[in-house]
Protein backbone atom coordinates (compact mmCIF):
# COMPACT_ATOMS: atom_id res chain seq x y z
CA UNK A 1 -14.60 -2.98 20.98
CA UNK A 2 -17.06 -1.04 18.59
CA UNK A 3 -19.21 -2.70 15.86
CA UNK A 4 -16.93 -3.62 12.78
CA UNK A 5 -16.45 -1.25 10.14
CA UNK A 6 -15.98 -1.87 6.37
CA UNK A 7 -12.50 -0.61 5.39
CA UNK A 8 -12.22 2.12 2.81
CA UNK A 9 -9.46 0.53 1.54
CA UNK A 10 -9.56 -2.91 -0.34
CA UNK A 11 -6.79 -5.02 -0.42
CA UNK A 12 -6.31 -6.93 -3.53
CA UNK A 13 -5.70 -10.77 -2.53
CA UNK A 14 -2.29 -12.32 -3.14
CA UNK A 15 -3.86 -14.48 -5.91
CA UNK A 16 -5.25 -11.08 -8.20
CA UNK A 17 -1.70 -9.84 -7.34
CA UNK A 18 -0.05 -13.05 -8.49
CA UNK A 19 -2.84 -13.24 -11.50
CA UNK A 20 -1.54 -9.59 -12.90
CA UNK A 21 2.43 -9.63 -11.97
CA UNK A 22 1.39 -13.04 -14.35
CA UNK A 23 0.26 -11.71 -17.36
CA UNK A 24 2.64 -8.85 -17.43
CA UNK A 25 5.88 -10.92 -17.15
CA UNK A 26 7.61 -12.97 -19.33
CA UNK A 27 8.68 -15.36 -18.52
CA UNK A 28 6.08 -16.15 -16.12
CA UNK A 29 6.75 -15.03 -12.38
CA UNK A 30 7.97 -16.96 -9.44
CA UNK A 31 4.93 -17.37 -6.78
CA UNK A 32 5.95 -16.09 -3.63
CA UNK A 33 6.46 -19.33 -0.90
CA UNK A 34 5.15 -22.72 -1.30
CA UNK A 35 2.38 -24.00 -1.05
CA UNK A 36 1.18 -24.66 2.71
CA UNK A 37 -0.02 -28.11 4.55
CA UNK A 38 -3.37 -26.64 5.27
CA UNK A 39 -3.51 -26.28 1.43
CA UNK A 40 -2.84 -29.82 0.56
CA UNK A 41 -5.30 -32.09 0.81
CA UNK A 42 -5.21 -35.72 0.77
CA UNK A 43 -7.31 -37.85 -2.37
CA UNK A 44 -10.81 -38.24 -0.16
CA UNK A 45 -10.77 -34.13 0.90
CA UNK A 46 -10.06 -34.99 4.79
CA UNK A 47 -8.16 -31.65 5.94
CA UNK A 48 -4.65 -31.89 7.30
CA UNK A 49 -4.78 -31.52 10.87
CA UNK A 50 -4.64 -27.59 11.60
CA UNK A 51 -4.27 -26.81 15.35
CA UNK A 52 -8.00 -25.77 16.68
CA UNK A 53 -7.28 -24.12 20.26
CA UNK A 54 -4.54 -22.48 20.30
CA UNK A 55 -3.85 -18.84 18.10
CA UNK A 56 -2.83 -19.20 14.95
CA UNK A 57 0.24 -18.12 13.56
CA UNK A 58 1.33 -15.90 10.17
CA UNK A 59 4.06 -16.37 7.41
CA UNK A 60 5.54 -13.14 6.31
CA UNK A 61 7.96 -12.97 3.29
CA UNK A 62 10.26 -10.34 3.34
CA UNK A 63 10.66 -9.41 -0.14
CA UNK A 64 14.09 -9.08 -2.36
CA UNK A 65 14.18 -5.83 -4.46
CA UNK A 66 12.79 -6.33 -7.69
CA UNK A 67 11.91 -9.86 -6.86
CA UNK A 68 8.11 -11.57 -5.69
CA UNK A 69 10.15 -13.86 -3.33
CA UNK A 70 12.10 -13.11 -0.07
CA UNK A 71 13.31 -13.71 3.21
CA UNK A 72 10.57 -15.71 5.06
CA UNK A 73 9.59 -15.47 8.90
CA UNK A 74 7.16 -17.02 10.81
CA UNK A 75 5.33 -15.28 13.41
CA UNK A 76 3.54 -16.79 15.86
CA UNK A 77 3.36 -13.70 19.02
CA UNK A 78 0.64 -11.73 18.96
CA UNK A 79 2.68 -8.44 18.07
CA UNK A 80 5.79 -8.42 15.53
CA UNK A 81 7.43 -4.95 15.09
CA UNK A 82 9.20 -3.33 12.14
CA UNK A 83 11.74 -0.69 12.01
CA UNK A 84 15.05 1.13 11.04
CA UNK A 85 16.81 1.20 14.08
CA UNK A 86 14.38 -1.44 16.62
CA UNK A 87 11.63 -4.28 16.50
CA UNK A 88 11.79 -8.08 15.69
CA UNK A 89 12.78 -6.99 12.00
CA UNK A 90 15.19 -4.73 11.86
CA UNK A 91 16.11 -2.93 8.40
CA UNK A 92 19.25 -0.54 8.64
CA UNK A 93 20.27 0.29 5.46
CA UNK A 94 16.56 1.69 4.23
CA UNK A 95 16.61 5.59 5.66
CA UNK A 96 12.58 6.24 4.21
CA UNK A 97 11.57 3.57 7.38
CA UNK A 98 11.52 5.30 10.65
CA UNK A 99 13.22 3.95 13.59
CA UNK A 100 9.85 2.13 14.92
CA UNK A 101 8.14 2.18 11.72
CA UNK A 102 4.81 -0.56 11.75
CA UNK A 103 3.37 -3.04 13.58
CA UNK A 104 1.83 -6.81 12.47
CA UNK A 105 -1.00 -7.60 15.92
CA UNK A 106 -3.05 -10.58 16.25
CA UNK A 107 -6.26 -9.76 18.29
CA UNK A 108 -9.07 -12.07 18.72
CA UNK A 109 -12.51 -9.95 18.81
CA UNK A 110 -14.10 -13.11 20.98
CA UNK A 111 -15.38 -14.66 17.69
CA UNK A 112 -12.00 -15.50 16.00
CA UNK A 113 -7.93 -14.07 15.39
CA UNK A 114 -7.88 -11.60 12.96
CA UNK A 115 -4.48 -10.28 12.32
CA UNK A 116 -3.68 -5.96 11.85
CA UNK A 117 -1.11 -4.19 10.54
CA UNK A 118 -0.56 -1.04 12.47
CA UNK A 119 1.63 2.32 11.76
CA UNK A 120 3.51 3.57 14.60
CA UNK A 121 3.10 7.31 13.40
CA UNK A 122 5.88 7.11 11.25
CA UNK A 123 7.43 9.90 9.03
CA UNK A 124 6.32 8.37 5.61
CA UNK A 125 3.70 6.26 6.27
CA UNK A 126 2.82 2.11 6.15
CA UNK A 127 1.44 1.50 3.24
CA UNK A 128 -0.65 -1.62 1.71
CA UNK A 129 -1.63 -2.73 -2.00
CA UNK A 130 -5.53 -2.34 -2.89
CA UNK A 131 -7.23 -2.59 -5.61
CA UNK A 132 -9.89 0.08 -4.57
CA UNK A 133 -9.27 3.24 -2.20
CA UNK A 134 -11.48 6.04 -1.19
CA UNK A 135 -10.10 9.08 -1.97
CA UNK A 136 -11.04 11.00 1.39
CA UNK A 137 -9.56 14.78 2.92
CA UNK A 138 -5.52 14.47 2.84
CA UNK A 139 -5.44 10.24 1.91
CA UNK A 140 -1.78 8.81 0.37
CA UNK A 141 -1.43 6.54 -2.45
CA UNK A 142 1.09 5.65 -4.32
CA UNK A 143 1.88 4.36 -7.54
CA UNK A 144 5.17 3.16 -9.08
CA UNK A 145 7.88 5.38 -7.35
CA UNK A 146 5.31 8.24 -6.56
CA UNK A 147 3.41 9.88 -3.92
CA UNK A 148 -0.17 11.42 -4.48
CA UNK A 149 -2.24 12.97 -1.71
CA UNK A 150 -5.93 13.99 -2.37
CA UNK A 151 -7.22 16.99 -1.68
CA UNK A 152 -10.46 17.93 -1.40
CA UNK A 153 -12.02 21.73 -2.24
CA UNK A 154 -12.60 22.80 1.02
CA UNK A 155 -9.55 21.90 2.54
CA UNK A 156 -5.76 23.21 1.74
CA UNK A 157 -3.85 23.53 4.28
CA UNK A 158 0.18 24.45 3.77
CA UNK A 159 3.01 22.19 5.30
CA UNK A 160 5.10 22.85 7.53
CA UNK A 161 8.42 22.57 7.59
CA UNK A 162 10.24 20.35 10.11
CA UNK A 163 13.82 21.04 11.55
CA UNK A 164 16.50 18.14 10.07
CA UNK A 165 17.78 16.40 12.96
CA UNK A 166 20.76 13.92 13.26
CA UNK A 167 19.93 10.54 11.83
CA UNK A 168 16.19 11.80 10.92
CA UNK A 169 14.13 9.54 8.31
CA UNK A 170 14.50 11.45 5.24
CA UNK A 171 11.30 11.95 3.78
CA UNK A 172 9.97 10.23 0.65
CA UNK A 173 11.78 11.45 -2.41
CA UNK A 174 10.64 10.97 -6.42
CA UNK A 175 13.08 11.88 -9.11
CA UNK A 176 12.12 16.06 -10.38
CA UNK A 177 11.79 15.22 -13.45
CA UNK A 178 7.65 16.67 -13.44
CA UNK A 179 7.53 19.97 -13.36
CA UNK A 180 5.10 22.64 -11.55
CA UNK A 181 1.49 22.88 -12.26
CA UNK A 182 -1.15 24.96 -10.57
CA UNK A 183 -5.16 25.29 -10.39
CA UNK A 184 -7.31 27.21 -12.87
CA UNK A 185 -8.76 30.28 -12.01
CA UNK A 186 -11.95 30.30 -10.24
CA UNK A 187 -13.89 27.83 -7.54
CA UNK A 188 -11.49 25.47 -6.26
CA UNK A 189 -12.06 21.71 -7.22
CA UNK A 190 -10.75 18.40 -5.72
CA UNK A 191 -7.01 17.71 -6.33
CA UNK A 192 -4.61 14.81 -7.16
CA UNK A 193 -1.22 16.69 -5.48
CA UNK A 194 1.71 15.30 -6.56
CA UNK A 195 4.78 14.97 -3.53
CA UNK A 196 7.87 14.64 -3.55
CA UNK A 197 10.31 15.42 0.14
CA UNK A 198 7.28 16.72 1.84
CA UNK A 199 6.54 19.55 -0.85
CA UNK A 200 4.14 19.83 -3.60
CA UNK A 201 5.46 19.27 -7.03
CA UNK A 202 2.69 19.20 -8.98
CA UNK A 203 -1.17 19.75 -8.79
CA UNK A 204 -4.24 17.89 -11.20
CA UNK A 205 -7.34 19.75 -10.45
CA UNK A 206 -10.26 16.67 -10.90
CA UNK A 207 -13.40 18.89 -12.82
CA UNK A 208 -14.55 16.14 -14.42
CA UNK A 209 -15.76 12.44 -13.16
CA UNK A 210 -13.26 10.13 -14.24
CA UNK A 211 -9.66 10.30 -15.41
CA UNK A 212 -6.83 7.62 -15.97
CA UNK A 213 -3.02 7.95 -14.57
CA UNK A 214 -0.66 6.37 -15.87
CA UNK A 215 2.41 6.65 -18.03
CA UNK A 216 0.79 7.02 -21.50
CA UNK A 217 0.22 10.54 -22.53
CA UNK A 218 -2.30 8.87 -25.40
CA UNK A 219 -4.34 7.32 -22.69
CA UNK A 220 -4.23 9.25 -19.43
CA UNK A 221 -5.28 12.85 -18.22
CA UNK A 222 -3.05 12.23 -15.41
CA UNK A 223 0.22 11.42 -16.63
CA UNK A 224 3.61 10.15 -14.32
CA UNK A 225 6.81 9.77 -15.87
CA UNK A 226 8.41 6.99 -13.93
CA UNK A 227 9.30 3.21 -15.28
CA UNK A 228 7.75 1.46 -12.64
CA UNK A 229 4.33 3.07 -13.44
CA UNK A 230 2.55 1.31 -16.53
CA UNK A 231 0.70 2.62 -19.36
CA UNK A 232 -2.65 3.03 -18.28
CA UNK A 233 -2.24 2.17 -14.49
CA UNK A 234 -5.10 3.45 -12.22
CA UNK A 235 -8.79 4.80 -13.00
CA UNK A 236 -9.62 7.94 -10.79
CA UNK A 237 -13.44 8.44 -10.43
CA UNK A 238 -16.43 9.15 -8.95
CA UNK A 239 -18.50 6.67 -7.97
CA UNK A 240 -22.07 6.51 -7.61
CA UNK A 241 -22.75 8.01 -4.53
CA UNK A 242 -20.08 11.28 -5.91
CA UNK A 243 -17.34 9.71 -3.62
CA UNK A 244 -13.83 9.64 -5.44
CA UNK A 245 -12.05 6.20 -5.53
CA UNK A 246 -9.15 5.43 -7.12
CA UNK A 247 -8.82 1.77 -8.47
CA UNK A 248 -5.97 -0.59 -9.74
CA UNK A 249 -6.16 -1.23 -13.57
CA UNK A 250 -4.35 -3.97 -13.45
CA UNK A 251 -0.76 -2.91 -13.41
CA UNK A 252 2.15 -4.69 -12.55
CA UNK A 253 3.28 -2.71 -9.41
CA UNK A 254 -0.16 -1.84 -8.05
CA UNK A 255 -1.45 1.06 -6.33
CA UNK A 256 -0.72 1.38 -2.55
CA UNK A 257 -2.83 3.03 0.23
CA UNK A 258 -1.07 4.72 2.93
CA UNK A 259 -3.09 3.36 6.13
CA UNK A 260 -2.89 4.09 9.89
CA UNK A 261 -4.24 0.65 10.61
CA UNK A 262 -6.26 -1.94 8.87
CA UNK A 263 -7.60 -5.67 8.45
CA UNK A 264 -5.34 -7.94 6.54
CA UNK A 265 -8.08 -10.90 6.57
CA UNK A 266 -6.21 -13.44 4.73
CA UNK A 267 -3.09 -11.86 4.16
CA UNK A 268 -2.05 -9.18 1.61
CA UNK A 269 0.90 -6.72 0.60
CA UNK A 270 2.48 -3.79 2.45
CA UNK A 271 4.94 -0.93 1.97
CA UNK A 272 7.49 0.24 4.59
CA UNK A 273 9.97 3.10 3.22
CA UNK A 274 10.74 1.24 0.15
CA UNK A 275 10.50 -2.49 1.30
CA UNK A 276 7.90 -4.45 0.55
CA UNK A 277 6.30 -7.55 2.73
CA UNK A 278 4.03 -10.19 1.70
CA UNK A 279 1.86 -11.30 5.42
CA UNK A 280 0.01 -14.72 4.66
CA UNK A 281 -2.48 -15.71 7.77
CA UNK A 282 -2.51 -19.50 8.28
């Protein structure tokens, strides 16, 4: 195994997450689980006993729709699949998750367990919550209900159209409700490309250094007309070094990074089709 490499994308931990879906609810939000044994300590700070040899094992909280609570399963193998039609968690009745959709792995890198989430090239992608996400050639994100991909200047390259076949995943649909945009004439600059059933609806050519997205026509350049989406939602920049990022403003619903694997440290939240998981490592 190579040297370790600093993820692009940063998760946000479950506490920010609980801290925002906090202040933007009332009345105040359930917390998702209870509180584990290795959190409690007793009055003179000894730890409860934790086992020490053996690998450790994950909690992951399947969550209702519209809810911060779920379904909760422990895993304690070192792979746990998710998909439409096979794995450990099956989910049927959601058509945007392909049959054999992502993957939750435990690996231990001869220091310590670590556990990965993992897509298994699926048609619409695994996606996680961050608070911060480099904006590289053809990267996913997605906030509320909708799909972004970034483009960058010297790279446009058209889709192409896949047959339909019996019992296909469908791809991932937003309400047309935006309509058609296009770049200005002359030199071609990065683009926010709005998508919608594999097609682009909708182009934001980024000339300047920073914009904001969000539902607020007041407040942001980039604006998306869907409910789940707040106000002023995400900051789109440049940073310092002229890479773009775009970064969480501390919305309800969070921006999500499509991945094809990545670190989940601790824990954190991820997007298949449209259901949502909560992984906490113990």
């Amino acid at each position: 195994m190579g040297p370790a490499r600093r993820q692009a994308t940063v998760l946000e931990s479950v506490e920010e997450i609980r801290a925002q879906v906090r202040a933007a609810s009332t009345p105040t939000v359930r917390e998702v689980g209870p509180t584990t044994q290795a959190d409690r300590v007793s009055g003179d700070e000894t730890p409860v006993f934790r086992p020490v040899s053996r690998p450790p094992m994950a909690l992951l909280h399947v969550l209702d729709d519209g809810d911060t609570t779920g379904e909760m399963i422990r895993i304690r193998s070192d792979s746990f699949l998710i998909g439409r039609v096979e794995g450990n968690l099956v989910i049927p009745h959601d058509s945007g998750m392909s049959g054999r959709h992502a993957e939750i792995v435990r690996r231990n890198d001869g220091r310590a367990w670590s556990w990965y989430l993992r897509d298994l090239g699926s048609t619409n992608g695994t996606f996680v919550r961050a608070s911060t996400i480099m904006l590289h050639q053809g990267q996913e994100f997605m906030v509320g209900a909708r799909l972004f991909r970034f483009d960058a200047p010297a790279a446009s390259v058209p889709a192409v159209e896949e047959p339909s076949r019996a019992n296909a995943t469908r791809k991932w649909e937003v309400p047309s409700r935006a309509g058609g945009g296009g770049l200005a004439p002359g030199a071609a600059p990065a683009c926010l490309v709005e998508i919608s059933k594999g097609a682009e609806i909708r182009r934001h050519a980024l000339t300047e250094g920073e914009y904001w997205l969000g539902r607020d026509a007041s407040r942001c350049a980039v604006i998306v007309d869907d409910p789940f989406v707040d106000p002023r939602h995400a900051r789109i920049y440049r940073d310092e070094k002229g890479r773009w990022m775009v970064a969480n403003d501390r919305s309800r619903n969070g921006v999500w990074g499509r991945v094809s694997e990545v670190a989940l440290e601790r824990g954190g939240y991820f997007q298949c089709g449209e259901q949502r998981f909560l992984l906490k490592a113990l």
